[in-house]
Protein backbone atom coordinates (compact mmCIF):
# COMPACT_ATOMS: atom_id res chain seq x y z
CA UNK A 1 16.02 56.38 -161.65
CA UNK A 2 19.32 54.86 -160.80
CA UNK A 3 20.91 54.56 -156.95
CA UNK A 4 24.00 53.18 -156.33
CA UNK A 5 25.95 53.05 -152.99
CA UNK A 6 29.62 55.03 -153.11
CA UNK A 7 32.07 52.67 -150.79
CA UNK A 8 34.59 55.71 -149.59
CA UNK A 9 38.28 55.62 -148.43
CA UNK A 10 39.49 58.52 -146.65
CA UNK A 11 42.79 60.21 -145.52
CA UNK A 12 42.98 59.07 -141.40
CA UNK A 13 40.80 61.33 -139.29
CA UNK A 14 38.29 62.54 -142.50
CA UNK A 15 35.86 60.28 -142.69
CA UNK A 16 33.26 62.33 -140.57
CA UNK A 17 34.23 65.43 -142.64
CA UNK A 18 33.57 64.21 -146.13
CA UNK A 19 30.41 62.47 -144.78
CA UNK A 20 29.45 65.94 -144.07
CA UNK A 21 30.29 67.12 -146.92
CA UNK A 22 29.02 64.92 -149.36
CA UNK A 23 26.02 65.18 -147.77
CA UNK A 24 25.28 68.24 -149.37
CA UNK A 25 25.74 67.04 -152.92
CA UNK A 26 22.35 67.05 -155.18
CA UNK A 27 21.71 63.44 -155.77
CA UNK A 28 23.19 61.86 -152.77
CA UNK A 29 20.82 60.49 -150.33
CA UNK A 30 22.71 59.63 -147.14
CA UNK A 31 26.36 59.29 -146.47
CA UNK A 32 27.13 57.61 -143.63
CA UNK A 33 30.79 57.20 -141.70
CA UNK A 34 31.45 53.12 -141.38
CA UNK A 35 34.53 50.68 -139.78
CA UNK A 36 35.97 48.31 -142.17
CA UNK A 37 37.91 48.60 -145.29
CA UNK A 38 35.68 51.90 -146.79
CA UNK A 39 35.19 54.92 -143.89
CA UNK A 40 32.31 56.44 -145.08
CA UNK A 41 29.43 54.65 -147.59
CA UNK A 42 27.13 57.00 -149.76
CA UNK A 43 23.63 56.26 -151.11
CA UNK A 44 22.83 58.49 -154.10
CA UNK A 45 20.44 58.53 -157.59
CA UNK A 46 20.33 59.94 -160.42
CA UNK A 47 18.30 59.80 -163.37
CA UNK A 48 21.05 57.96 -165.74
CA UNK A 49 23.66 56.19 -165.43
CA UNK A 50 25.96 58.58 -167.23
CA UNK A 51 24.55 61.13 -164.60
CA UNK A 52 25.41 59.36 -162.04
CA UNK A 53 28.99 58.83 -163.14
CA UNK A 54 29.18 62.53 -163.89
CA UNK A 55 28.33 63.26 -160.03
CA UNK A 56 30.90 60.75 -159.23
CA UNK A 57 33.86 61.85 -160.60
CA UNK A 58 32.94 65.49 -161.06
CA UNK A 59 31.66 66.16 -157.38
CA UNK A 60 32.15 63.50 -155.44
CA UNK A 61 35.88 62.68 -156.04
CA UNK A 62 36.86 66.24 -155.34
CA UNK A 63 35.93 66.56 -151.84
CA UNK A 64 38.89 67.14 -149.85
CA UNK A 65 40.29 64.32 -147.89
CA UNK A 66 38.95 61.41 -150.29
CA UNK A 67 41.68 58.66 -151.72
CA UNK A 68 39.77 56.49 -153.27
CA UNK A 69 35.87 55.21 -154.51
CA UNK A 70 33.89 52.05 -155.54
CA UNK A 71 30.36 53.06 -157.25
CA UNK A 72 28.33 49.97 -156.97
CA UNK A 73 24.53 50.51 -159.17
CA UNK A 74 22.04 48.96 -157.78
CA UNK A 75 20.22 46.41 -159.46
CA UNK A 76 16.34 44.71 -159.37
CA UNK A 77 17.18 41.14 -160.42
């Protein structure tokens, strides 16, 4: 299993909308609205890396009101 945290930028006033939103994806196991540079930070898994990248750009980046994304795997060192 793979997790990774999604660092969100929004459109002004969004944030708690695509928190909502995303929320509701398969994979993604809390999405959170934040302050700082990123207005809403995800936690999500998937079985692969390539699956996870697949939920990225082919569900998460199309929720209305999202400019921009950082995926950041998680790692066991």
């Amino acid at each position: 299993m793979v997790q990774a945290y999604i660092l969100i930028q929004t459109e002004v006033g969004k944030a708690t909308v695509v928190a909502r939103t995303i929320t509701g994806i398969p994979g993604v196991l809390t999405a959170e609205d934040v302050t700082g540079p990123y207005d809403v930070i995800v936690k999500a898994e998937a079985e692969t890396v390539d699956e996870l990248g697949r939920m990225v750009v082919a569900q998460v980046q199309k929720v209305e009101g999202i400019t921009r994304t950082l995926t950041c795997p998680v790692v066991h060192l």
